[in-house]
Protein backbone atom coordinates (compact mmCIF):
# COMPACT_ATOMS: atom_id res chain seq x y z
CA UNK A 1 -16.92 -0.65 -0.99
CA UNK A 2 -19.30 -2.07 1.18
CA UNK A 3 -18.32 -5.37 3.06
CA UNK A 4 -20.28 -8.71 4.24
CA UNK A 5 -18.06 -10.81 6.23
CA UNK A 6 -18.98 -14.39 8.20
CA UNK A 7 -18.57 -14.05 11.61
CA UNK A 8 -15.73 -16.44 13.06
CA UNK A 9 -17.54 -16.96 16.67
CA UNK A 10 -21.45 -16.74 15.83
CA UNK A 11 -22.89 -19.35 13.27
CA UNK A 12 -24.97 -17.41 10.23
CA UNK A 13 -24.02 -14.00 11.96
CA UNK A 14 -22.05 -11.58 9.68
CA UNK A 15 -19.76 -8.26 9.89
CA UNK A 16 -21.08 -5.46 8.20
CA UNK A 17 -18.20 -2.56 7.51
CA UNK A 18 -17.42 -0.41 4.75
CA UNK A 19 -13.57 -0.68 2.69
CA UNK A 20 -12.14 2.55 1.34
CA UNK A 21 -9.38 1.31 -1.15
CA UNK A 22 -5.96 3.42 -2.09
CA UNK A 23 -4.84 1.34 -4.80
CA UNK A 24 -1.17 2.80 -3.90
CA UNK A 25 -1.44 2.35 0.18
CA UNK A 26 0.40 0.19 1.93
CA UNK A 27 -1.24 1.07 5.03
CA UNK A 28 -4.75 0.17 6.28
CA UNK A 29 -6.44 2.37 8.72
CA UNK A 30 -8.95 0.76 11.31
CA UNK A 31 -11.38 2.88 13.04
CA UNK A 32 -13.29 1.14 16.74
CA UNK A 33 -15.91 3.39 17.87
CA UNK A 34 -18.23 2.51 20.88
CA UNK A 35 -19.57 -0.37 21.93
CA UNK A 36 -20.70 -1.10 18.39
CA UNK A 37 -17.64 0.22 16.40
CA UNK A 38 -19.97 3.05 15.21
CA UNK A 39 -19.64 2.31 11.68
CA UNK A 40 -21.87 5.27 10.56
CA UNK A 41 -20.51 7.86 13.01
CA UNK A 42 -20.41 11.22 11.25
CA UNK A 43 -16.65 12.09 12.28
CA UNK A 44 -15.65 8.60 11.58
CA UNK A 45 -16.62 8.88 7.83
CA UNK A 46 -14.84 12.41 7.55
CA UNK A 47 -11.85 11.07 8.77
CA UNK A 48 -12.26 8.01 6.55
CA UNK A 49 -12.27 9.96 3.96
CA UNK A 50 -9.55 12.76 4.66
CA UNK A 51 -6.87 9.88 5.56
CA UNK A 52 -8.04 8.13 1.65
CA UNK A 53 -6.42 11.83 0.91
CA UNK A 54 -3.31 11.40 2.70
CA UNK A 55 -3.26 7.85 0.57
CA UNK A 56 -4.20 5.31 3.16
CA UNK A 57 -6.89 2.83 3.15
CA UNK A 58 -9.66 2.81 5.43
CA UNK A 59 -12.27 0.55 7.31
CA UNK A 60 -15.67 1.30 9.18
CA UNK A 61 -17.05 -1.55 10.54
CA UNK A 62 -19.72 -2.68 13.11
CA UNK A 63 -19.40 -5.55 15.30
CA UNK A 64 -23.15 -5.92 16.50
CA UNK A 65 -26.20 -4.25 15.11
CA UNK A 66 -26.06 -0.10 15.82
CA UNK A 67 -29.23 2.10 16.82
CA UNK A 68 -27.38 4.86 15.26
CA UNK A 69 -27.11 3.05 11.81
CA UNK A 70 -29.88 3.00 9.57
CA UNK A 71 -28.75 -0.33 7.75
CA UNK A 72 -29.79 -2.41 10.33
CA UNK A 73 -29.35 -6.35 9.22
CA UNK A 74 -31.33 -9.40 10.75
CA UNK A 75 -27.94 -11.36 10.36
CA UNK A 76 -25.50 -8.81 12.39
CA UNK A 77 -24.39 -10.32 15.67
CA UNK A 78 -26.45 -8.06 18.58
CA UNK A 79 -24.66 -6.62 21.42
CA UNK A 80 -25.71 -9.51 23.82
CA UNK A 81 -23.83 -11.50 21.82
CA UNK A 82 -20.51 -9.70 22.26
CA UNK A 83 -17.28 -10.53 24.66
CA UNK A 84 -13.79 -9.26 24.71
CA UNK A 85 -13.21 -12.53 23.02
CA UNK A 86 -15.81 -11.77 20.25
CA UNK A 87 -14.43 -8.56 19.71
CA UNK A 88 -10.71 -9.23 19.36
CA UNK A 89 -11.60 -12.24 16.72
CA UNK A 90 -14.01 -10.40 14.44
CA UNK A 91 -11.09 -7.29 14.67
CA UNK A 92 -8.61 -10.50 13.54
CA UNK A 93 -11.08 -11.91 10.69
CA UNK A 94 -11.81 -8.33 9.37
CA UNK A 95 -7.93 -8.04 8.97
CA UNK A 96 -7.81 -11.58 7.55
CA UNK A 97 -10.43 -10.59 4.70
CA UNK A 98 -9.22 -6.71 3.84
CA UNK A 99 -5.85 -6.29 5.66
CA UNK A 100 -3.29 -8.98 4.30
CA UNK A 101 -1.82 -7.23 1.59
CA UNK A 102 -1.05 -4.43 3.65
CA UNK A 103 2.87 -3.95 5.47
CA UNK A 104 1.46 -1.71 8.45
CA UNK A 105 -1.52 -1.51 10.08
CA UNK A 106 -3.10 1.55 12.40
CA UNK A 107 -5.72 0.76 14.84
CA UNK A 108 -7.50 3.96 15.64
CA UNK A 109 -9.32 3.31 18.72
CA UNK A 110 -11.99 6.25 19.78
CA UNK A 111 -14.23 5.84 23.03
CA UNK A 112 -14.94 2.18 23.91
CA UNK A 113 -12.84 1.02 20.75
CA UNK A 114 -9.67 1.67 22.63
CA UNK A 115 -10.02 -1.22 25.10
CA UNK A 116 -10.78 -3.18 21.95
CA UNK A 117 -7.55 -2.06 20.49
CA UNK A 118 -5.33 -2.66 23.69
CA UNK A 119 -7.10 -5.75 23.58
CA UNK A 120 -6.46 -6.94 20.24
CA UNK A 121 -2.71 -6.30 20.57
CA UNK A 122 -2.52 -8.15 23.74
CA UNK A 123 -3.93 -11.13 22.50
CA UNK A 124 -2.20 -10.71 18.84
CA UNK A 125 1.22 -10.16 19.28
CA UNK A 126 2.14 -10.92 16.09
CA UNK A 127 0.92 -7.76 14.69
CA UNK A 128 3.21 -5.95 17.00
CA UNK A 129 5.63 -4.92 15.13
CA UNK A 130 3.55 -3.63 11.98
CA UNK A 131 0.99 -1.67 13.88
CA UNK A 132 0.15 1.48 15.18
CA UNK A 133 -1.90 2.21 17.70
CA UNK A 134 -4.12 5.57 17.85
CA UNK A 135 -6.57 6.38 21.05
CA UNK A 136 -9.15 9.36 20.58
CA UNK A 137 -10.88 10.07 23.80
CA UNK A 138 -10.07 6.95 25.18
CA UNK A 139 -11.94 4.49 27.48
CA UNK A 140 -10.87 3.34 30.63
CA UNK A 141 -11.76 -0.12 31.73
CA UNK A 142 -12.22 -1.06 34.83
CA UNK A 143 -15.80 0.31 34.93
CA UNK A 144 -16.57 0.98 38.81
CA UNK A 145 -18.98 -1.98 39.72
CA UNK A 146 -20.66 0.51 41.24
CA UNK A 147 -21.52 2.39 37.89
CA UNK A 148 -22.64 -0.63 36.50
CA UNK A 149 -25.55 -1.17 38.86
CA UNK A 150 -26.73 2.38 38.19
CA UNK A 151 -26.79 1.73 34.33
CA UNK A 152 -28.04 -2.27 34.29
CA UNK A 153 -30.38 -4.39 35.71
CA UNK A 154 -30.18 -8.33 35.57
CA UNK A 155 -32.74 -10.50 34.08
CA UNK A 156 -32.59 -13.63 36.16
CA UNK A 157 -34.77 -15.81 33.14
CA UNK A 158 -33.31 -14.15 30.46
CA UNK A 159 -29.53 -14.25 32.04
CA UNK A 160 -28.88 -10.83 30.65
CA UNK A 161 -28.38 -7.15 31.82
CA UNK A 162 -30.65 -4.39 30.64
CA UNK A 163 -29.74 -0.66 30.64
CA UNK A 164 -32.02 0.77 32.65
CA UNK A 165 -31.55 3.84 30.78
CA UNK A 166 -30.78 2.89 26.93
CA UNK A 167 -31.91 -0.05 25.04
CA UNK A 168 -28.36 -1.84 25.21
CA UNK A 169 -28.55 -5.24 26.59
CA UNK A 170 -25.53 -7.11 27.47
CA UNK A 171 -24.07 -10.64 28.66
CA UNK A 172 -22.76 -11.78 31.94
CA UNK A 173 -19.11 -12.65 30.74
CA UNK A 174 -18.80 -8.83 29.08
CA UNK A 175 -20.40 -7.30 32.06
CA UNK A 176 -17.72 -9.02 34.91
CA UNK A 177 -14.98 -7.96 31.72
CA UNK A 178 -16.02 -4.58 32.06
CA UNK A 179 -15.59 -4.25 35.89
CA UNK A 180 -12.68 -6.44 35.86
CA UNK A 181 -10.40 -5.73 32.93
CA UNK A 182 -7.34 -3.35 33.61
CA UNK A 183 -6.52 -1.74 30.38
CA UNK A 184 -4.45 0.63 31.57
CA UNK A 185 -2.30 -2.06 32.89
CA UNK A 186 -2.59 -4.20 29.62
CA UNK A 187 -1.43 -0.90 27.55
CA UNK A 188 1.83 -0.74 30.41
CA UNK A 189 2.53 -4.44 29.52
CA UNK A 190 2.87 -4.04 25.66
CA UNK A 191 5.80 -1.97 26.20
CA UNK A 192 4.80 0.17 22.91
CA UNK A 193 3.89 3.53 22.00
CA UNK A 194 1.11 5.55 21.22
CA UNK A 195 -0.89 8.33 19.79
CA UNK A 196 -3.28 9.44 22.32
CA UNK A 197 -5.73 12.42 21.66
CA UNK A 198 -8.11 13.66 23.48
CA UNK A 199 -10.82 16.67 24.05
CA UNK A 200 -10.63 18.86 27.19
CA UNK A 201 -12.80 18.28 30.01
CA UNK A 202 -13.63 14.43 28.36
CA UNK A 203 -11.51 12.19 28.02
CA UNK A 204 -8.56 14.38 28.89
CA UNK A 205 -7.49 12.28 32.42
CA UNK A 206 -8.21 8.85 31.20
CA UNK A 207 -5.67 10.24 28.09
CA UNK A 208 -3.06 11.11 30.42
CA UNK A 209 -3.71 7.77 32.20
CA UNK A 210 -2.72 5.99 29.36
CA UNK A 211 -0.44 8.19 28.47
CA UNK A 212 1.74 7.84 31.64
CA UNK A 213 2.15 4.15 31.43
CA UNK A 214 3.25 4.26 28.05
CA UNK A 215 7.09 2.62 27.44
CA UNK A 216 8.41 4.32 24.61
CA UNK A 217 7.57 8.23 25.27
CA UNK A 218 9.86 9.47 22.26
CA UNK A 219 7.74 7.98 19.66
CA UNK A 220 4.49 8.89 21.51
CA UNK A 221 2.25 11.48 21.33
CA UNK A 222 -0.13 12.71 24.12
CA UNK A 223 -2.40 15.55 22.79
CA UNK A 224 -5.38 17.58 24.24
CA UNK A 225 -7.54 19.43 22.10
CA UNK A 226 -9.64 22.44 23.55
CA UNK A 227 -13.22 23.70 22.59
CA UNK A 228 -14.59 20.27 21.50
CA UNK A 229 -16.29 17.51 22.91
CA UNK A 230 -16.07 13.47 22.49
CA UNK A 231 -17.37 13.08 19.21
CA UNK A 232 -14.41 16.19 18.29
CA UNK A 233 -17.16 18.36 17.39
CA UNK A 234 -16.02 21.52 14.99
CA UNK A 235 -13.58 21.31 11.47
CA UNK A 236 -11.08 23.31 13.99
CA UNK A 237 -11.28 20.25 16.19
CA UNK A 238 -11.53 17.84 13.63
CA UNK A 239 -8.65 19.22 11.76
CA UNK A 240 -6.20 19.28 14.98
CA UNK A 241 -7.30 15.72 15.47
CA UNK A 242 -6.32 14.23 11.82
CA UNK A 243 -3.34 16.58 11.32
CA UNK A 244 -1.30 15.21 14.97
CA UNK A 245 -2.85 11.53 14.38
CA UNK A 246 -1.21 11.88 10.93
CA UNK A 247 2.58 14.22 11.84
CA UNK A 248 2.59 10.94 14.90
CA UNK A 249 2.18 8.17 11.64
CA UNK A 250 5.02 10.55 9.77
CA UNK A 251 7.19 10.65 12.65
CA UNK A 252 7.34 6.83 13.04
CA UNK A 253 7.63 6.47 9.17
CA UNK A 254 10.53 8.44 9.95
CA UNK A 255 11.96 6.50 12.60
CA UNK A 256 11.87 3.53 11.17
CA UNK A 257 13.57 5.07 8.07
CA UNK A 258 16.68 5.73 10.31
CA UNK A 259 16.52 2.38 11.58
CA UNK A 260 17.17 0.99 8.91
CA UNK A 261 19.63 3.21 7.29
CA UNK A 262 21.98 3.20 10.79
CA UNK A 263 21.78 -0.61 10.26
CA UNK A 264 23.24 -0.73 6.74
């Protein structure tokens, strides 16, 4: 089902995100992608539609206008509109609108949408205890300032930065959160765990980055899959990917099972 939501920090903007209902889930899957959320991202629909399978529901969503989507809407927020801030209360009013029924919650977090995850969690800490969080290929924030210079240019009239190299254009307060932001650090602070997976020779580092300031190792997962690239290229790949994402979701089903039987 496709999804038109007001935006809760833009006037007349709007969400734009797809809703995969499992009338008997009690779980809602999340996916972040990019800087966008990459609703229309080819492996992001797969796995949409192989965790529907494993009787979850599921949500694709962008948070600004994508180049890659070819539903592009006059009314979507832009990327120049966007801030940490934005990002973590459009995640929070897309789980207002399609997420209340649900008891748990997983936010899968690929590429840039992992910050956004670590993000939302930090600032949300009510949703804690009934959510899971799942990194593919992971992000690392801080970007090196240095980095940033090579791939923007400032606009002095226009007061925004300009890829010099892509057609993304961005605003001062999310450029300084980019080079400033310590996610890493934020991840160490919610004293959680984790399902981190990542492809060789990609992400693989900033994975075991994360991985190593996790709190709560037993009921984490740090995974590295071989032959693929960032986007998981391959149905090998693809089907590593979903099947330890999903035995990590069993094994803290399972844990929370014995919880609650060793406290009766």
């Amino acid at each position: 089902m496709n999804f038109k939501i007001s935006s809760k920090k833009i006037k007349k903007k709007f969400i734009y995100g797809d809703f995969v209902e499992n009338k008997k889930a009690t779980t809602l899957v999340v996916f972040l992608s990019g800087l966008s959320g990459s609703r229309e991202l080819p492996f992001l629909k797969v796995a949409s539609s192989e965790f529907f399978k494993y009787g979850f529901s599921t949500v694709r969503f962008n948070f600004c206008n994508d180049s890659d989507d070819k539903h592009q809407k006059d009314d979507a927020l832009t990327l120049e509109e966007l801030s940490f801030s934005v990002y973590v209360t459009e995640l929070k009013n897309i789980l207002d609108s399609v997420g209340k029924k649900y008891s748990k919650i997983v936010l899968v977090g690929h590429s840039f949408g992992a910050p956004v995850a670590i993000l939302f969690l930090s600032k949300y800490k009510k949703y804690a205890n009934n959510t899971e969080l799942v990194l593919w290929d992971p992000t690392i924030l801080p970007w090196k300032k240095q980095w940033m210079e090579e791939d923007f240019v400032f606009d002095k009239d226009k007061g925004l930065y300009f890829g010099k190299h892509t057609k993304e254009v961005i605003n001062k307060v999310f450029y300084g959160e980019c080079i400033r932001v310590d996610t890493v650090s934020i991840l160490h602070m919610l004293n959680r765990n984790a399902c981190i997976i990542a492809a060789k020779n990609s992400a693989d580092k900033d994975a075991m980055k994360y991985f190593s300031k996790v709190h709560k190792k037993k009921t984490s997962v740090l995974h590295i899959i071989e032959k693929t690239d960032h986007y998981f290229k391959g149905i090998k790949a693809q089907k590593e990917l979903f099947k330890t994402t999903l035995n990590f979701l069993d094994l803290i089903k399972k844990k929370v099972a014995e919880t609650k039987n060793n406290g009766l």
